[in-house]
Protein backbone atom coordinates (compact mmCIF):
# COMPACT_ATOMS: atom_id res chain seq x y z
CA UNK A 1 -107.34 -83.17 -57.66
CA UNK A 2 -107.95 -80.71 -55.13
CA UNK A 3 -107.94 -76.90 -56.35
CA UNK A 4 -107.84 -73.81 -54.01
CA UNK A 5 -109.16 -70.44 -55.20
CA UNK A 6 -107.20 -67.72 -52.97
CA UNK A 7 -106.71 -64.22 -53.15
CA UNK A 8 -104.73 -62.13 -50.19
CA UNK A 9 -107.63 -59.40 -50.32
CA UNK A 10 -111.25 -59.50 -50.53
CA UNK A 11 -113.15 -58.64 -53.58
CA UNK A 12 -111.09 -59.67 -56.11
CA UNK A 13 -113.26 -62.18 -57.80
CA UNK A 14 -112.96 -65.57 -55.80
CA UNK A 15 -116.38 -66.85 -56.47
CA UNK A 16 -116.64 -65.61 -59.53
CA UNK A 17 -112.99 -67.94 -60.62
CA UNK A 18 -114.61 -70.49 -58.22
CA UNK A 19 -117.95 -70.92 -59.77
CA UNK A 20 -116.72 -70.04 -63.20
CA UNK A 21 -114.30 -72.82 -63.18
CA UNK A 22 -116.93 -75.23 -61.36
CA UNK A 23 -119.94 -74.79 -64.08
CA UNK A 24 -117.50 -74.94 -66.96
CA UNK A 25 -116.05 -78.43 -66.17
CA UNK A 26 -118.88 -80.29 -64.80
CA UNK A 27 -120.19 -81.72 -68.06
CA UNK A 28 -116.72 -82.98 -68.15
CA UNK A 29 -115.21 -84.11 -64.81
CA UNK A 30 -117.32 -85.33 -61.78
CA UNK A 31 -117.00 -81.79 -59.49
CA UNK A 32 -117.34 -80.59 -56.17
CA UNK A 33 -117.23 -76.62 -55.11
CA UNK A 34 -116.68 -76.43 -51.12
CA UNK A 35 -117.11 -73.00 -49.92
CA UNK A 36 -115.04 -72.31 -47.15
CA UNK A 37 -115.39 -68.55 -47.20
CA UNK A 38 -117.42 -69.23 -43.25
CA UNK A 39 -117.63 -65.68 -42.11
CA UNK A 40 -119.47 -64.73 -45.45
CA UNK A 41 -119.99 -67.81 -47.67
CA UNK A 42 -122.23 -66.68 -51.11
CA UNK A 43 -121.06 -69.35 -54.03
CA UNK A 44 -124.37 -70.82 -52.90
CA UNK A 45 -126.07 -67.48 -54.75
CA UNK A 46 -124.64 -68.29 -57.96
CA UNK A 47 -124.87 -72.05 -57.75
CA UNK A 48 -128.57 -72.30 -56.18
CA UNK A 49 -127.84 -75.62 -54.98
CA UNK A 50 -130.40 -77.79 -53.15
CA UNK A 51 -129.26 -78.81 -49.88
CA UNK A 52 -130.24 -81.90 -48.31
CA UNK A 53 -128.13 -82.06 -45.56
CA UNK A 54 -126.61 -80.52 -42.37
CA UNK A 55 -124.48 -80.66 -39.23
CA UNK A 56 -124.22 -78.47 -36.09
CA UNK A 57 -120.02 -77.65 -35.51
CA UNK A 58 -118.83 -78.13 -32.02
CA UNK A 59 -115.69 -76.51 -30.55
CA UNK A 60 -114.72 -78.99 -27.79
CA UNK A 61 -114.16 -75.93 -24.96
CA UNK A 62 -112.77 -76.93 -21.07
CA UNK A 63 -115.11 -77.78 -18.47
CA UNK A 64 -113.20 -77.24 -14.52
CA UNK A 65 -114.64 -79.55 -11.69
CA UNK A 66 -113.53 -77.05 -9.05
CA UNK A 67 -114.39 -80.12 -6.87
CA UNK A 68 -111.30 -81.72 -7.93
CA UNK A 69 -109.09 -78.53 -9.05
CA UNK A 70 -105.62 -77.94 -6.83
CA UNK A 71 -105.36 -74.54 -8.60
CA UNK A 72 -102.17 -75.35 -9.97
CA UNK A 73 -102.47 -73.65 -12.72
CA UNK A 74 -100.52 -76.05 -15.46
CA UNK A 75 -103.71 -75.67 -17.42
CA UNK A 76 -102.92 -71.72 -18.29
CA UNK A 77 -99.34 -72.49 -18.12
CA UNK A 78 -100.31 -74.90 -21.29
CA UNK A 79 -102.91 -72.64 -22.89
CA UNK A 80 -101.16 -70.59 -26.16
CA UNK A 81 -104.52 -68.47 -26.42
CA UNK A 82 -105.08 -67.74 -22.21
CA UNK A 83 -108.45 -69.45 -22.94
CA UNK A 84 -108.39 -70.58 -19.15
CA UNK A 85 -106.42 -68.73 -16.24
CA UNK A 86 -106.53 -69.49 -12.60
CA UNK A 87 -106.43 -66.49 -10.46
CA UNK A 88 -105.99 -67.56 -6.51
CA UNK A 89 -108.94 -70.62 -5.89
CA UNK A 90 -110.77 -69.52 -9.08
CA UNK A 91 -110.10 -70.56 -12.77
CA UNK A 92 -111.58 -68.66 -15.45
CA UNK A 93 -112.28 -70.14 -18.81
CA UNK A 94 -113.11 -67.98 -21.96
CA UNK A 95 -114.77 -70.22 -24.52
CA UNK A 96 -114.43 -67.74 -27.37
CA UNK A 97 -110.47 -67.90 -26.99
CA UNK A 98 -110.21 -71.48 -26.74
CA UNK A 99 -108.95 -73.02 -30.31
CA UNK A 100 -110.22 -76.89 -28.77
CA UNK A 101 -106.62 -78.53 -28.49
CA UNK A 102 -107.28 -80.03 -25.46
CA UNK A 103 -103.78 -79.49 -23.93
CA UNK A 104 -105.20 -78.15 -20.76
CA UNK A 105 -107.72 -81.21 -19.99
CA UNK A 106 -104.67 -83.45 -21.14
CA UNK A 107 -101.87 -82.12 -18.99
CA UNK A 108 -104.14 -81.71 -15.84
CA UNK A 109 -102.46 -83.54 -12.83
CA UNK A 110 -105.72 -84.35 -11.18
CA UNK A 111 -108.31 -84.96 -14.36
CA UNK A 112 -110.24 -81.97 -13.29
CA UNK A 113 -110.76 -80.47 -16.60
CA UNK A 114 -113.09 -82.47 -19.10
CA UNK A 115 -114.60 -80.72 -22.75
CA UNK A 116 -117.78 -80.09 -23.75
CA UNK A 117 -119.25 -78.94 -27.06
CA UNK A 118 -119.64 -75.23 -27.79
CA UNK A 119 -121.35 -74.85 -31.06
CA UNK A 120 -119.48 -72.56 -33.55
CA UNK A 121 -121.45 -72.69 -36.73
CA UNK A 122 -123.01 -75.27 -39.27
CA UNK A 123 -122.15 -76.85 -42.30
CA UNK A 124 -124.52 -77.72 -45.30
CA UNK A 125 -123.98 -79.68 -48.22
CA UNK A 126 -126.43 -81.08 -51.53
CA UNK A 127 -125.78 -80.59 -54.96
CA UNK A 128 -126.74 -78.07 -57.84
CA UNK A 129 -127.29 -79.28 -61.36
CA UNK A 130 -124.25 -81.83 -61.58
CA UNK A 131 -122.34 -80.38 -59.27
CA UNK A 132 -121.68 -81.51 -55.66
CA UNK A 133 -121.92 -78.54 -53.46
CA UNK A 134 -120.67 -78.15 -49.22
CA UNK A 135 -119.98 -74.82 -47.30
CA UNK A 136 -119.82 -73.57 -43.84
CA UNK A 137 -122.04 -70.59 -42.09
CA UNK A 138 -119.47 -69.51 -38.96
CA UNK A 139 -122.00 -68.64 -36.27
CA UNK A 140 -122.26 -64.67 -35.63
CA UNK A 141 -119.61 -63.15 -33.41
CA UNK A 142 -117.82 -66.72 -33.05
CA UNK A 143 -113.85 -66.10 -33.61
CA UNK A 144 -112.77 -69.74 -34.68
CA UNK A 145 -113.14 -70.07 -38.20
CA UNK A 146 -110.83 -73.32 -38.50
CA UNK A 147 -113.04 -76.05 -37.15
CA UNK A 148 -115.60 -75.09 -39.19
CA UNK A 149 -113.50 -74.97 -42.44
CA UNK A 150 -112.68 -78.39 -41.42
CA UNK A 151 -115.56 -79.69 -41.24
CA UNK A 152 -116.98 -78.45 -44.49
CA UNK A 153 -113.02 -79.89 -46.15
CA UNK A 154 -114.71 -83.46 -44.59
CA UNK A 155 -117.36 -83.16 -47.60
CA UNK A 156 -114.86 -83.45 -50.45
CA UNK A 157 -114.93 -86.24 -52.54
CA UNK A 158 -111.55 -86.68 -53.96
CA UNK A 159 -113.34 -88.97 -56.87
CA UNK A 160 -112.85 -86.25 -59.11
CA UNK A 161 -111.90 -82.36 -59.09
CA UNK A 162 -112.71 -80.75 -55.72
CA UNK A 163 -112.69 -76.75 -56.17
CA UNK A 164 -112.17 -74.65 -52.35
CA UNK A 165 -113.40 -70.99 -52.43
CA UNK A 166 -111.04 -70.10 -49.70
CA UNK A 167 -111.59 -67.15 -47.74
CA UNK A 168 -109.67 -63.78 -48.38
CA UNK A 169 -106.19 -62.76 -46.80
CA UNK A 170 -103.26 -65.03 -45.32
CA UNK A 171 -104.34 -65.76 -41.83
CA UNK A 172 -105.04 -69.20 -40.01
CA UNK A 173 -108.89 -69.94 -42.10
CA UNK A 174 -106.26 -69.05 -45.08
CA UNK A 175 -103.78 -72.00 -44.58
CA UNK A 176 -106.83 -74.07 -42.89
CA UNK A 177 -108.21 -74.31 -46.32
CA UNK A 178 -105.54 -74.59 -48.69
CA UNK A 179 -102.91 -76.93 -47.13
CA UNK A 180 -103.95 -80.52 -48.73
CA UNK A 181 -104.58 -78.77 -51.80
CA UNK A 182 -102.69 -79.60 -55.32
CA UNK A 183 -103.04 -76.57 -56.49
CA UNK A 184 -103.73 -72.97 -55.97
CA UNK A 185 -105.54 -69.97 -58.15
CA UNK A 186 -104.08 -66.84 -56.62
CA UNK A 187 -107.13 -64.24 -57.77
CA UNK A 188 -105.44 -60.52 -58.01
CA UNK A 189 -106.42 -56.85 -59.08
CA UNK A 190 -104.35 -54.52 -60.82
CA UNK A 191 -104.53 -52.08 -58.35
CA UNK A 192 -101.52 -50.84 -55.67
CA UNK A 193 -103.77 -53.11 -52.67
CA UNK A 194 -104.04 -55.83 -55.41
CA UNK A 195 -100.35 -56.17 -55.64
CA UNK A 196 -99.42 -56.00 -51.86
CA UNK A 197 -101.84 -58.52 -50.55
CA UNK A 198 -100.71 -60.52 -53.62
CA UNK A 199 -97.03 -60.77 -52.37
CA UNK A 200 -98.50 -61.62 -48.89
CA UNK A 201 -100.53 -64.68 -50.31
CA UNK A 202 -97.41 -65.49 -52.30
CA UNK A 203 -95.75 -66.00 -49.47
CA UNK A 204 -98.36 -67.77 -47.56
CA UNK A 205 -98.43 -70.84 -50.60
CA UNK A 206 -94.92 -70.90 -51.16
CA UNK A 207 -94.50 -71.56 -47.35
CA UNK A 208 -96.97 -74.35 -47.32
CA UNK A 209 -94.97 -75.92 -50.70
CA UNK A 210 -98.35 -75.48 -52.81
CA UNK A 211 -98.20 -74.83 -56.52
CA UNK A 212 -99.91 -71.69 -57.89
CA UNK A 213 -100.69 -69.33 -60.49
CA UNK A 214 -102.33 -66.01 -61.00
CA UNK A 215 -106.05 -64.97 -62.50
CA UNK A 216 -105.66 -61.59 -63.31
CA UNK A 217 -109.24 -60.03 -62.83
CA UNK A 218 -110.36 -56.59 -63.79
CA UNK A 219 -107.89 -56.27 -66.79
CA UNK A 220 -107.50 -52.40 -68.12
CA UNK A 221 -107.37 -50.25 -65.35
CA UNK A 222 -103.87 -49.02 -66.27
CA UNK A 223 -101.66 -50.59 -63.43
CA UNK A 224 -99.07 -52.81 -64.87
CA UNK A 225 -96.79 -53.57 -61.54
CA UNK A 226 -98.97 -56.66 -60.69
CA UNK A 227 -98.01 -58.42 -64.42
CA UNK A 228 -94.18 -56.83 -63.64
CA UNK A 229 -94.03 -58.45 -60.29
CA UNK A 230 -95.41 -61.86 -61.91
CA UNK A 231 -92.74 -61.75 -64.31
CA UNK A 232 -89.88 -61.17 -62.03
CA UNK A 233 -91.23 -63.88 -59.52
CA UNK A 234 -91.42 -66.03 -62.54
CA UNK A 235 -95.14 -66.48 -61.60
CA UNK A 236 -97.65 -67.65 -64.00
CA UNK A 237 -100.79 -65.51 -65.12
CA UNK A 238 -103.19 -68.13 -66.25
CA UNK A 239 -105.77 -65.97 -66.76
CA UNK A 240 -107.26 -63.05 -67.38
CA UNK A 241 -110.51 -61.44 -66.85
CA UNK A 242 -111.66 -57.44 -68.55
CA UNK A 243 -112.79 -54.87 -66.53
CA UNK A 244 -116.22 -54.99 -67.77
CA UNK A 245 -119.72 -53.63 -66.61
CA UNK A 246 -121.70 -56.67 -68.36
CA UNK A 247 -119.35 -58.70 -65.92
CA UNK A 248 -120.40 -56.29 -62.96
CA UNK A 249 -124.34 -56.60 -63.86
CA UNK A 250 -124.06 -60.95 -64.03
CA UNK A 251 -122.16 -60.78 -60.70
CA UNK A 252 -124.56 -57.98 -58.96
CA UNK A 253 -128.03 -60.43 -60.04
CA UNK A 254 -126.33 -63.99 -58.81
CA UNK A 255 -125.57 -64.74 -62.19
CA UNK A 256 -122.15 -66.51 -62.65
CA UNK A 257 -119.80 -65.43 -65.54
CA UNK A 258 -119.98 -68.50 -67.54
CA UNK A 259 -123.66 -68.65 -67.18
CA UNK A 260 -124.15 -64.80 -68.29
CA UNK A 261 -121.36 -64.98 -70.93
CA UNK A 262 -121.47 -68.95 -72.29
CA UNK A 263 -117.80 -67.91 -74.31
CA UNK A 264 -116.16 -67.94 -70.76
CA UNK A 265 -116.38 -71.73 -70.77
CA UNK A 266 -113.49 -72.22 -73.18
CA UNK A 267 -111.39 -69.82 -71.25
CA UNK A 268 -112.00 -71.74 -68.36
CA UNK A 269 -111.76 -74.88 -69.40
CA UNK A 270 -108.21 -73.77 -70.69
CA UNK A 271 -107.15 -72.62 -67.33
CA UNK A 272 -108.19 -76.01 -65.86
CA UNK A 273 -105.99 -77.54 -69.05
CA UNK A 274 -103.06 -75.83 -67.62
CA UNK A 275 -103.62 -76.38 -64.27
CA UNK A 276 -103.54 -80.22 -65.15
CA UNK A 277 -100.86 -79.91 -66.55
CA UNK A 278 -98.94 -78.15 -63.61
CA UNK A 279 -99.91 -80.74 -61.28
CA UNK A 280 -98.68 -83.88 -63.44
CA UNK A 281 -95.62 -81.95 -64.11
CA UNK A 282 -94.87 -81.21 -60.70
CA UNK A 283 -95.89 -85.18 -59.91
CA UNK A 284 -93.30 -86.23 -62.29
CA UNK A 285 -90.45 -84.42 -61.38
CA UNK A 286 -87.88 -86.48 -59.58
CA UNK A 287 -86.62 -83.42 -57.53
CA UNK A 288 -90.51 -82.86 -55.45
């Protein structure tokens, strides 16, 4: 089963669902946590893992053999993302555009466009105390997070429970990790921003057909329209989580909530209980 931990904004407590739910059921199911949070990737501070392996990423980019080049220009005619244009007898290529389709080498009349390997960040993977551990590092200034999230999605093990700390919003990293995923923890605030990136990342999973449920963190600031909207979009909170300064202090020395606060485990092992649940209903049901 393959679990995505979401949220439409950032800082609504991702990793701390992600890694929460990842310590409490490893003495129970075989896991794996994959962080695909690239541009900033930190479950990897409150796992510790040791990491024993790596791999360069490579964003195949167009190469132009002006030698052979008619300056047609069907390669920018092709491009969605004017990664290459062709002004008069010179073609221009801008590598940090280019999302590595390979439409323009494809569609060249005269095979004058070949790809080479631009390297966009690195993906590292080991293991931390019973739990199988991946994530991504997107290299500084590089705009293409996809390939990347890819790559690091090639580490799961679908032997057991694979847990995604995807990264915040609803843009193309967004979808990049969740889509394959059987189900999705939408992590929300109840604050006025909480709720309106909420509806956005509602959107975003019902779109890609993916079922989903709420963890409610920071529980007691006062604003109830997050739990009204829930209940009118018939949404599910599975959990949630006090706005509480011993939380704050675990979370601000790399110590995850279920480490910091053992009683957490239940909770989370509950959620997991329901999302199981969710999933085999969903499996069942003659009208999927």
């Amino acid at each position: 089963m393959i679990i995505s931990v979401a949220s439409g904004k950032g800082g609504t407590g991702k990793t701390l669902v992600a890694t929460s739910l990842a310590l409490s059921l490893k003495d129970r199911e075989k896991v794996q946590l994959l962080d695909c949070d690239v541009e900033e990737p930190n479950d990897h501070i409150f796992l510790k893992p040791v990491i024993t392996s790596h791999e360069a990423v490579y964003i195949p980019v167009p190469k132009v053999d002006e030698d052979k080049c008619t300056y047609c220009g069907k390669c920018a005619q092709v491009c969605a993302y004017h990664a290459i244009v062709v002004l008069g007898e010179h073609v221009l290529t801008f590598p940090q555009l280019c999302h590595g389709c390979g439409a323009c080498s494809y569609l060249c009349p005269e095979e004058a466009i070949s790809e080479e390997g631009r390297e966009g960040g690195i993906v590292e993977w080991g293991h931390s105390d019973g739990i199988e551990f991946a994530h991504g590092k997107l290299n500084v200034g590089e705009a293409m997070a996809p390939p990347v999230i890819r790559k690091v999605k090639e580490q799961a093990n679908n032997e057991g429970i694979v847990i995604i700390d995807v990264p915040p919003g609803t843009s193309c990293p967004v979808v990049e990790s969740i889509k394959g995923s059987d189900f999705c923890i939408l992590v929300t605030e109840p604050t006025p921003f909480g709720l309106n990136d909420l509806v956005l990342a509602v959107k975003t999973v019902r779109e890609l057909n993916i079922p989903f449920g709420i963890v409610l963190n920071r529980i007691g600031v006062g604003y109830r329209n997050v739990e009204k909207y829930c209940l009118e979009e018939n949404i599910p909170i599975m959990l949630t989580i006090p706005l509480d300064t011993g939380i704050a202090r675990l979370y601000s020395k790399g110590i995850a909530l279920v480490e910091g606060m053992p009683q957490w485990r239940e909770n989370f092992l509950g959620l997991f209980d329901k999302i199981r649940g969710m999933v085999y209903e969903r499996n069942c049901s003659p009208q999927r």
